[in-house]
Each structure stands twice: as structure tokens, then as C-alpha cells.
C-alpha atoms as a PDB file:
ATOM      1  CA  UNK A   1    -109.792 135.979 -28.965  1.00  0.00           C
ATOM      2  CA  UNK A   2    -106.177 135.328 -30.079  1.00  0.00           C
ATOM      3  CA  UNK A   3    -104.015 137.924 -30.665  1.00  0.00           C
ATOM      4  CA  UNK A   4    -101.864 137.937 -34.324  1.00  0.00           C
ATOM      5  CA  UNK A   5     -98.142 138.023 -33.118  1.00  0.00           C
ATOM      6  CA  UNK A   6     -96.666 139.931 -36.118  1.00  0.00           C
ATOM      7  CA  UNK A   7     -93.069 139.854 -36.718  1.00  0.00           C
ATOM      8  CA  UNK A   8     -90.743 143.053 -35.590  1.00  0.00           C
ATOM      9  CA  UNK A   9     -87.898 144.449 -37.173  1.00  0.00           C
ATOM     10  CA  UNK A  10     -85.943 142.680 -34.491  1.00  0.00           C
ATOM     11  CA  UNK A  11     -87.499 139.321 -35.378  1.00  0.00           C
ATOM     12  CA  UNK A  12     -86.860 139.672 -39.062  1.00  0.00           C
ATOM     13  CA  UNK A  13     -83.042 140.561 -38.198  1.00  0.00           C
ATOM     14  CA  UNK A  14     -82.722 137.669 -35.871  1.00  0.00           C
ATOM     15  CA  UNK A  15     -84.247 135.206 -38.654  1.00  0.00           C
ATOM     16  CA  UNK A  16     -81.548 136.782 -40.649  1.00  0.00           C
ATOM     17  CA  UNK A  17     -78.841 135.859 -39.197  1.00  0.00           C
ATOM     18  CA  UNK A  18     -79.373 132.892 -38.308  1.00  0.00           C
ATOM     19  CA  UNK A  19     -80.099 131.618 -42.186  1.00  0.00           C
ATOM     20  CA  UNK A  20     -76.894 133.437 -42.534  1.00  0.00           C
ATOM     21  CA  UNK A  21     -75.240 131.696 -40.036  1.00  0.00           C
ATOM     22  CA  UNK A  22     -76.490 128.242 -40.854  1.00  0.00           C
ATOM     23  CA  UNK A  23     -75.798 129.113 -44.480  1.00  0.00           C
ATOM     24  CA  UNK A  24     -71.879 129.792 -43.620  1.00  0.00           C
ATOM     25  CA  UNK A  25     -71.564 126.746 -41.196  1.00  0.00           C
ATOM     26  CA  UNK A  26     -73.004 124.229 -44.449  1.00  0.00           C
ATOM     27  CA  UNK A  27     -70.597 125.999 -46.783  1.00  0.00           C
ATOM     28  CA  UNK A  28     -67.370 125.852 -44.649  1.00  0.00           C
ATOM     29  CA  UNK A  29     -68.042 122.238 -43.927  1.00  0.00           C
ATOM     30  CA  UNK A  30     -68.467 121.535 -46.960  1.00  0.00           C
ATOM     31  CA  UNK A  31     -64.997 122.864 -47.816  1.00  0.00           C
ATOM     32  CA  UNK A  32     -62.999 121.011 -45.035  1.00  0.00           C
ATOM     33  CA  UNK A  33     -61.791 117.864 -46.460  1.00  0.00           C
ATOM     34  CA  UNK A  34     -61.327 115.259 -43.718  1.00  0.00           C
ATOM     35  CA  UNK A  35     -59.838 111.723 -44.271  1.00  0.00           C
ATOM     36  CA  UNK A  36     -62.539 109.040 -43.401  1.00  0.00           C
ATOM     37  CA  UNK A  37     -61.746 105.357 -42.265  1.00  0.00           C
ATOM     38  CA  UNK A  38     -62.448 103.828 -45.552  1.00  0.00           C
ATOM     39  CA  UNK A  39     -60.415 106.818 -47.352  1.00  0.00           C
ATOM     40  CA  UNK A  40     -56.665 106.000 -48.303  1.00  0.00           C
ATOM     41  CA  UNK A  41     -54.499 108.416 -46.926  1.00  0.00           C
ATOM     42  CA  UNK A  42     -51.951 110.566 -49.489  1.00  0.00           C
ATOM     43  CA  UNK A  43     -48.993 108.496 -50.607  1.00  0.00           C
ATOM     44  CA  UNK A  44     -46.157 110.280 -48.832  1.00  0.00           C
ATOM     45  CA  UNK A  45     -42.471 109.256 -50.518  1.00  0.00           C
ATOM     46  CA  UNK A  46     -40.041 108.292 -47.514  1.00  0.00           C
ATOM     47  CA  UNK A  47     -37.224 109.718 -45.905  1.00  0.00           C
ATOM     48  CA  UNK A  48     -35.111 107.702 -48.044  1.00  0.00           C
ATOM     49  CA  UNK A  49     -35.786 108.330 -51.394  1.00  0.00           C
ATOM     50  CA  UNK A  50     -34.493 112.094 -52.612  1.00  0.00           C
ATOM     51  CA  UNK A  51     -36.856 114.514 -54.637  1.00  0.00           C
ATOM     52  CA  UNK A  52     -36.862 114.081 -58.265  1.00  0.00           C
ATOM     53  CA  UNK A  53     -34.321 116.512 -59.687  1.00  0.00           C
ATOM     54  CA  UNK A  54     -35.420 119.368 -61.964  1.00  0.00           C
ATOM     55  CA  UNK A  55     -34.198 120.010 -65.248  1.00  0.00           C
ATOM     56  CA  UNK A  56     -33.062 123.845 -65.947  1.00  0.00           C
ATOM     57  CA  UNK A  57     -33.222 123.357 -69.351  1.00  0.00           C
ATOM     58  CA  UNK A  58     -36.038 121.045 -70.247  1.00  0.00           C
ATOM     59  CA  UNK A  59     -35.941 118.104 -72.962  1.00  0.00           C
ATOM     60  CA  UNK A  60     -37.190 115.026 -74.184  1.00  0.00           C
ATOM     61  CA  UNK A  61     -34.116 113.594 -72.938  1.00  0.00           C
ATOM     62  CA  UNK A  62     -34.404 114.837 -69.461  1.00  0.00           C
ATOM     63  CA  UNK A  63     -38.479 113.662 -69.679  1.00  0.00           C
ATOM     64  CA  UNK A  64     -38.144 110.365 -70.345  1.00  0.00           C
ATOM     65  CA  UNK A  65     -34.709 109.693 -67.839  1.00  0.00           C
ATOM     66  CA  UNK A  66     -37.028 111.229 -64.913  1.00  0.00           C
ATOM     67  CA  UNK A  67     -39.983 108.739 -65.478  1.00  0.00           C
ATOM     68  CA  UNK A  68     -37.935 105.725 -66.159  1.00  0.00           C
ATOM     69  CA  UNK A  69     -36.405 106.525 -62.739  1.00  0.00           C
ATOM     70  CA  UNK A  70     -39.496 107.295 -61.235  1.00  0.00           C
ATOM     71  CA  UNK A  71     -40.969 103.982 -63.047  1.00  0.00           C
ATOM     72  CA  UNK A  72     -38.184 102.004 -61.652  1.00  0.00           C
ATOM     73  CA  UNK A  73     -38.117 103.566 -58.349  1.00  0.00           C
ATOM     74  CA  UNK A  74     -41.653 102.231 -57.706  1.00  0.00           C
ATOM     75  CA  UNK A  75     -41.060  98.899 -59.587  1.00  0.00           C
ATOM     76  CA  UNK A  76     -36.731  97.721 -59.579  1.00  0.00           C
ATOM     77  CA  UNK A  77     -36.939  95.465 -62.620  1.00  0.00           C
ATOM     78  CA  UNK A  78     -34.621  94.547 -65.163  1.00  0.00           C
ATOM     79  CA  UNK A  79     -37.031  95.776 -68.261  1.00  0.00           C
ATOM     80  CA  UNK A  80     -36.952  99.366 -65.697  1.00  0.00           C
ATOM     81  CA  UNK A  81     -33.422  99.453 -64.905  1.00  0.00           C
ATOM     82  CA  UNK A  82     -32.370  99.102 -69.026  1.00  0.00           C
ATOM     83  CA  UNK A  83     -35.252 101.670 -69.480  1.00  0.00           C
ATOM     84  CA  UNK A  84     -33.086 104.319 -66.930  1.00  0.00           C
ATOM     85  CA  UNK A  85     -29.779 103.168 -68.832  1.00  0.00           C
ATOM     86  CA  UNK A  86     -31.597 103.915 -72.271  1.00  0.00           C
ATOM     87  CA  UNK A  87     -32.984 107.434 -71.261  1.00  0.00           C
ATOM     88  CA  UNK A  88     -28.970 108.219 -69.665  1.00  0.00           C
ATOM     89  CA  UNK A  89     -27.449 107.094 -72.945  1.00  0.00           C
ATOM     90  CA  UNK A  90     -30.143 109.141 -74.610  1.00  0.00           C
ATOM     91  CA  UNK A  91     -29.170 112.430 -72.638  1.00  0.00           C
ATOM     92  CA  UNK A  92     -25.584 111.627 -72.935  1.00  0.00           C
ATOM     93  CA  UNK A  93     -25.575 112.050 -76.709  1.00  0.00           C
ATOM     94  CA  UNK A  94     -27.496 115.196 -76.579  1.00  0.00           C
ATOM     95  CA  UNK A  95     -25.076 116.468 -73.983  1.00  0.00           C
ATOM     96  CA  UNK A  96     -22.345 115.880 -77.095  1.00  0.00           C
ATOM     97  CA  UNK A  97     -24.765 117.551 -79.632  1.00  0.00           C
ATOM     98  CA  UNK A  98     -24.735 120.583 -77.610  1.00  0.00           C
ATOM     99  CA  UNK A  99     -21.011 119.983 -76.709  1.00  0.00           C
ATOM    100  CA  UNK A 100     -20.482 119.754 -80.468  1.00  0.00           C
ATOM    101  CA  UNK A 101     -22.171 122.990 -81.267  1.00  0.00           C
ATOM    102  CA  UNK A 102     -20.326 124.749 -78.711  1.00  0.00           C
ATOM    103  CA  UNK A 103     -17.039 123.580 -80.600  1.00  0.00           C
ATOM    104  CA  UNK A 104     -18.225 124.475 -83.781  1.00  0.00           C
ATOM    105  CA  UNK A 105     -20.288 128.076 -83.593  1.00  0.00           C
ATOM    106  CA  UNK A 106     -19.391 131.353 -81.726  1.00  0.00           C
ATOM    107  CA  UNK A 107     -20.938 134.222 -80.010  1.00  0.00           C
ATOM    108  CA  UNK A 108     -24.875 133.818 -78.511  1.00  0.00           C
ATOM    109  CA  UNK A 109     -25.038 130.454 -80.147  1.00  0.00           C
ATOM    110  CA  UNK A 110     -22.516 129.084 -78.620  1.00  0.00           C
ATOM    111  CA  UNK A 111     -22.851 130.427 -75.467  1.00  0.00           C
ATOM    112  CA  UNK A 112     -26.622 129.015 -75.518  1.00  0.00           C
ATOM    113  CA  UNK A 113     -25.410 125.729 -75.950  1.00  0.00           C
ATOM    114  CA  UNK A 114     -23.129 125.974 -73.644  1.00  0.00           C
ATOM    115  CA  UNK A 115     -25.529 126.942 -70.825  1.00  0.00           C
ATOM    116  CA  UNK A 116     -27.688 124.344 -72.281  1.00  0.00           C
ATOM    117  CA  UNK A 117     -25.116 121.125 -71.856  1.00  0.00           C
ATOM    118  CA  UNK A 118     -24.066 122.139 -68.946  1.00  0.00           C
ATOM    119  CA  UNK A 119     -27.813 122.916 -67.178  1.00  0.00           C
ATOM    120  CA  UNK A 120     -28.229 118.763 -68.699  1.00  0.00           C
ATOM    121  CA  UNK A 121     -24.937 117.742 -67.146  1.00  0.00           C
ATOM    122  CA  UNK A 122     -26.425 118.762 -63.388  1.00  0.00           C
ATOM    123  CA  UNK A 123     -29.268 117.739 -64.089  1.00  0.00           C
ATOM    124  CA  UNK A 124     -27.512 114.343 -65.156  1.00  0.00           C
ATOM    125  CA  UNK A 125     -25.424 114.246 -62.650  1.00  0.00           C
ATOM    126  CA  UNK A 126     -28.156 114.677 -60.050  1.00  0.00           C
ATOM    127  CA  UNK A 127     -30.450 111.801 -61.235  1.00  0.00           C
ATOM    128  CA  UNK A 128     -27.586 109.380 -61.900  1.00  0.00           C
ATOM    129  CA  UNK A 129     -27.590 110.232 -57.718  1.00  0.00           C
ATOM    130  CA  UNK A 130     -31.321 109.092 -57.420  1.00  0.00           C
ATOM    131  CA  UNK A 131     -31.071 106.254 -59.212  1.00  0.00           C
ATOM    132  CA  UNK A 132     -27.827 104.901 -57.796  1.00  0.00           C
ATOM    133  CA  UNK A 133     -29.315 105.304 -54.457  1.00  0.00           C
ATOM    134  CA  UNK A 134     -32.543 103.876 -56.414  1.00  0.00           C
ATOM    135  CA  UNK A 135     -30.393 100.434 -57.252  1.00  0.00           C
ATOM    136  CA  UNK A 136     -29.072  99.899 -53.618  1.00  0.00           C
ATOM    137  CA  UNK A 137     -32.784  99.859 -51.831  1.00  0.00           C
ATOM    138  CA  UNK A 138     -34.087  97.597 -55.093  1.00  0.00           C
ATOM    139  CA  UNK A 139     -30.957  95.275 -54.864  1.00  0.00           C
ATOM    140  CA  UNK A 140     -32.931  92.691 -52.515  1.00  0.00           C
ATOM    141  CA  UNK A 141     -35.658  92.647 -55.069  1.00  0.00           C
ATOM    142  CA  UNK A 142     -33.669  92.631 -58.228  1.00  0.00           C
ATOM    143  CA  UNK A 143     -31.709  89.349 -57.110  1.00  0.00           C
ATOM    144  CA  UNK A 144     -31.989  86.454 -59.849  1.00  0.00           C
ATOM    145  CA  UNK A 145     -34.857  83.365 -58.657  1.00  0.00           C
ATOM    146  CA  UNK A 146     -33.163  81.338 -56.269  1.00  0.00           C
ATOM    147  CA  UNK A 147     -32.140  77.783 -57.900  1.00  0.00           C
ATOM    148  CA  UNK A 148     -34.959  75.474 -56.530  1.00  0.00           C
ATOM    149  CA  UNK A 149     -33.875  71.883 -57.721  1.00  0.00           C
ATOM    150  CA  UNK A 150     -32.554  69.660 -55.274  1.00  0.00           C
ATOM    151  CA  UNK A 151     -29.059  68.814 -54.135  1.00  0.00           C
ATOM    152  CA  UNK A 152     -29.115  65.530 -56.050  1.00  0.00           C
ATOM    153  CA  UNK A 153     -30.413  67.015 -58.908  1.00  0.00           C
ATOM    154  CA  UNK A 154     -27.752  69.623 -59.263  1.00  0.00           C
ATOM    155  CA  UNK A 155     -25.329  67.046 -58.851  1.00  0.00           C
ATOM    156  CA  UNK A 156     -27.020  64.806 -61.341  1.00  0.00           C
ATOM    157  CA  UNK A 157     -26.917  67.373 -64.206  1.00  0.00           C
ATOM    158  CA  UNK A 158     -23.422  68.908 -63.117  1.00  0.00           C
ATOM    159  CA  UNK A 159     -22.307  65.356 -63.954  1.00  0.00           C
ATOM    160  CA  UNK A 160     -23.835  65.187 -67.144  1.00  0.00           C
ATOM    161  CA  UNK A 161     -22.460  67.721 -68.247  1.00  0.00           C
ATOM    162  CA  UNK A 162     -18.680  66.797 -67.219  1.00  0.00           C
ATOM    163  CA  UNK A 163     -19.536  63.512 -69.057  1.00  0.00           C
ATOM    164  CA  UNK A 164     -20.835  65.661 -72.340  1.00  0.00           C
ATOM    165  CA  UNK A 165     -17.775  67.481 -71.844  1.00  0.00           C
ATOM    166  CA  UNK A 166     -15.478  64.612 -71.814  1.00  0.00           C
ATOM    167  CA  UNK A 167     -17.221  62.860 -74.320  1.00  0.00           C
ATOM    168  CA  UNK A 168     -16.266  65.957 -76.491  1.00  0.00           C
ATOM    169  CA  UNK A 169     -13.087  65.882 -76.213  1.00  0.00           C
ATOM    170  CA  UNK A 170     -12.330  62.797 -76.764  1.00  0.00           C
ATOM    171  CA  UNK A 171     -14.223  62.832 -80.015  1.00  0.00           C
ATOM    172  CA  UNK A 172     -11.561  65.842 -81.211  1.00  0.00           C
ATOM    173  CA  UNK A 173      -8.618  63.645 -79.946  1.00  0.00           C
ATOM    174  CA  UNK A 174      -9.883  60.692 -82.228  1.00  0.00           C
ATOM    175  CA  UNK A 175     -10.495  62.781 -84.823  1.00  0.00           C
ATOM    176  CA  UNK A 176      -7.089  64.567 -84.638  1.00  0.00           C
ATOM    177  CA  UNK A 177      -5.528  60.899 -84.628  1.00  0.00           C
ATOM    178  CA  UNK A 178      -7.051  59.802 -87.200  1.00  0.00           C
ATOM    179  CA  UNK A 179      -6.203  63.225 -89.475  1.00  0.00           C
ATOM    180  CA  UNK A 180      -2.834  62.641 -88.346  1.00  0.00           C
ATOM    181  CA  UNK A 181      -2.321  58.740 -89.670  1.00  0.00           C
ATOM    182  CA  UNK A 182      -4.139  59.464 -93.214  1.00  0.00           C
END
């Protein structure tokens, strides 16, 4: 005859804590986040290129110069870089609104624009930084297309155009004779 092996207090506690245990161990994995193989890893910006700046006082102005900088920073073209000189000329003239107001009104008003223009003119002056800096790793890249006809064919249409040239002129100087003997 078998005997029933019935569970103890001991058992039960045991069972316990080990569903608590295994419980614990799924959740904490589960929380880890590990970078796999096949995973790309963060984009980390390099030594070179500064922190964006941050605006004290925050505009519309001060928006859209930090993501044309940004925009050109990750692609230096020549639609970008006239988007960053936009978005400066942009903060510039609200930087003489609220140098205009100061002028014109006293007391908290004033003072408030005051605080205002110049929070914009650091913040100005500390992205004009970034995107100087910006402009001299992009200059490589922003180079005009290298001329690819040949030798010979420069030469050919440098000539042409001397020819054109003369051919000009000495159209005026028969004209000019001819006004001259009439």
C-alpha cells in the first residue's frame, strides 16, 4: 500500500517562494533593455559638435533658428544654410521689436522687454557659435561640383567666347562709325 505524501506547511512555503522568485527573475528581465546584434545602437552626437543652445525666453523665432541649424547640421546644403540665415534675420528683427519697445514704454514693460531682447541676443549669439562651427565641418561637402569637361573642351568654349566677345565689339565700333559719318 502507498502512502499519500501530503504537503506541509514547509512545502507550501517553499512552493511559495520559489513562484515568487521565478515571478521576480521574468519581471526584472523583462525590464533590462539590452542592445542585440541586429539592434542599432543610440545615435550619440560627437565631440565636435556643441549642444544645442537653449532659449531663456522662448519664441517662434528662436524655434525655427534651432531646427534649421539642427537641419543643416545633419544635412550642409545650400537650401539649409539660407534656411539658418532666414530664421537669424527672423530673430534679428524681433530682437529690434523688443529693442523698440524698450525705447518707447517705461516701468515693468519696458523692463520685460528688455530682459526679453537681451535673453534672444545670448541665445543668438550662442547659436550663431554652433552654426559657424556648423559651416567649417560642412565646408568639404558644401563645395560647388567639380567642372568635369575636358581640357580641350574648356579651351574650346573659352575661345568661343573671346571670339563672341570680339565679334561684339567690333559690331559697336562699326556702328559708332557709321553714326559718326551720317
Amino acid at each position: 500500500m502507498k502512502t499519500a505524501h501530503l504537503p506541509t506547511t514547509a512545502d507550501a512555503n517553499i512552493r511559495t517562494i520559489l513562484v515568487a522568485s521565478i515571478a521576480c527573475s521574468l519581471i526584472f528581465t523583462a525590464c533590462e533593455r539590452r542592445t542585440t546584434a541586429g539592434e542599432p545602437t543610440p545615435a550619440q552626437t560627437p565631440a565636435t559638435q556643441p549642444a544645442e543652445p537653449i532659449a531663456k525666453t522662448s519664441t517662434f523665432e528662436t524655434a525655427r533658428l534651432g531646427t534649421a541649424i539642427n537641419k543643416f547640421t545633419k544635412s550642409p546644403t545650400a537650401e539649409n544654410q539660407s534656411s539658418v540665415q532666414l530664421a537669424f534675420a527672423e530673430l534679428n528683427g524681433e530682437i529690434a521689436e523688443l529693442e523698440d519697445r524698450v525705447v518707447k514704454t517705461t516701468g515693468a514693460d519696458r523692463a520685460e522687454a528688455a530682459a526679453k531682447a537681451a535673453n534672444l541676443k545670448k541665445y543668438r549669439d550662442s547659436e550663431l557659435i554652433r552654426f559657424t562651427e556648423a559651416q567649417a565641418f560642412a565646408a568639404p561637402e558644401m563645395s560647388p561640383p567639380a567642372d568635369s569637361r575636358s581640357g580641350t573642351q574648356k579651351m574650346k568654349d573659352t575661345a568661343s567666347k573671346v571670339g563672341k566677345t570680339i565679334e561684339k565689339g567690333a559690331e559697336n565700333t562699326g556702328d559708332a562709325i557709321k553714326n559718326a559719318t551720317h
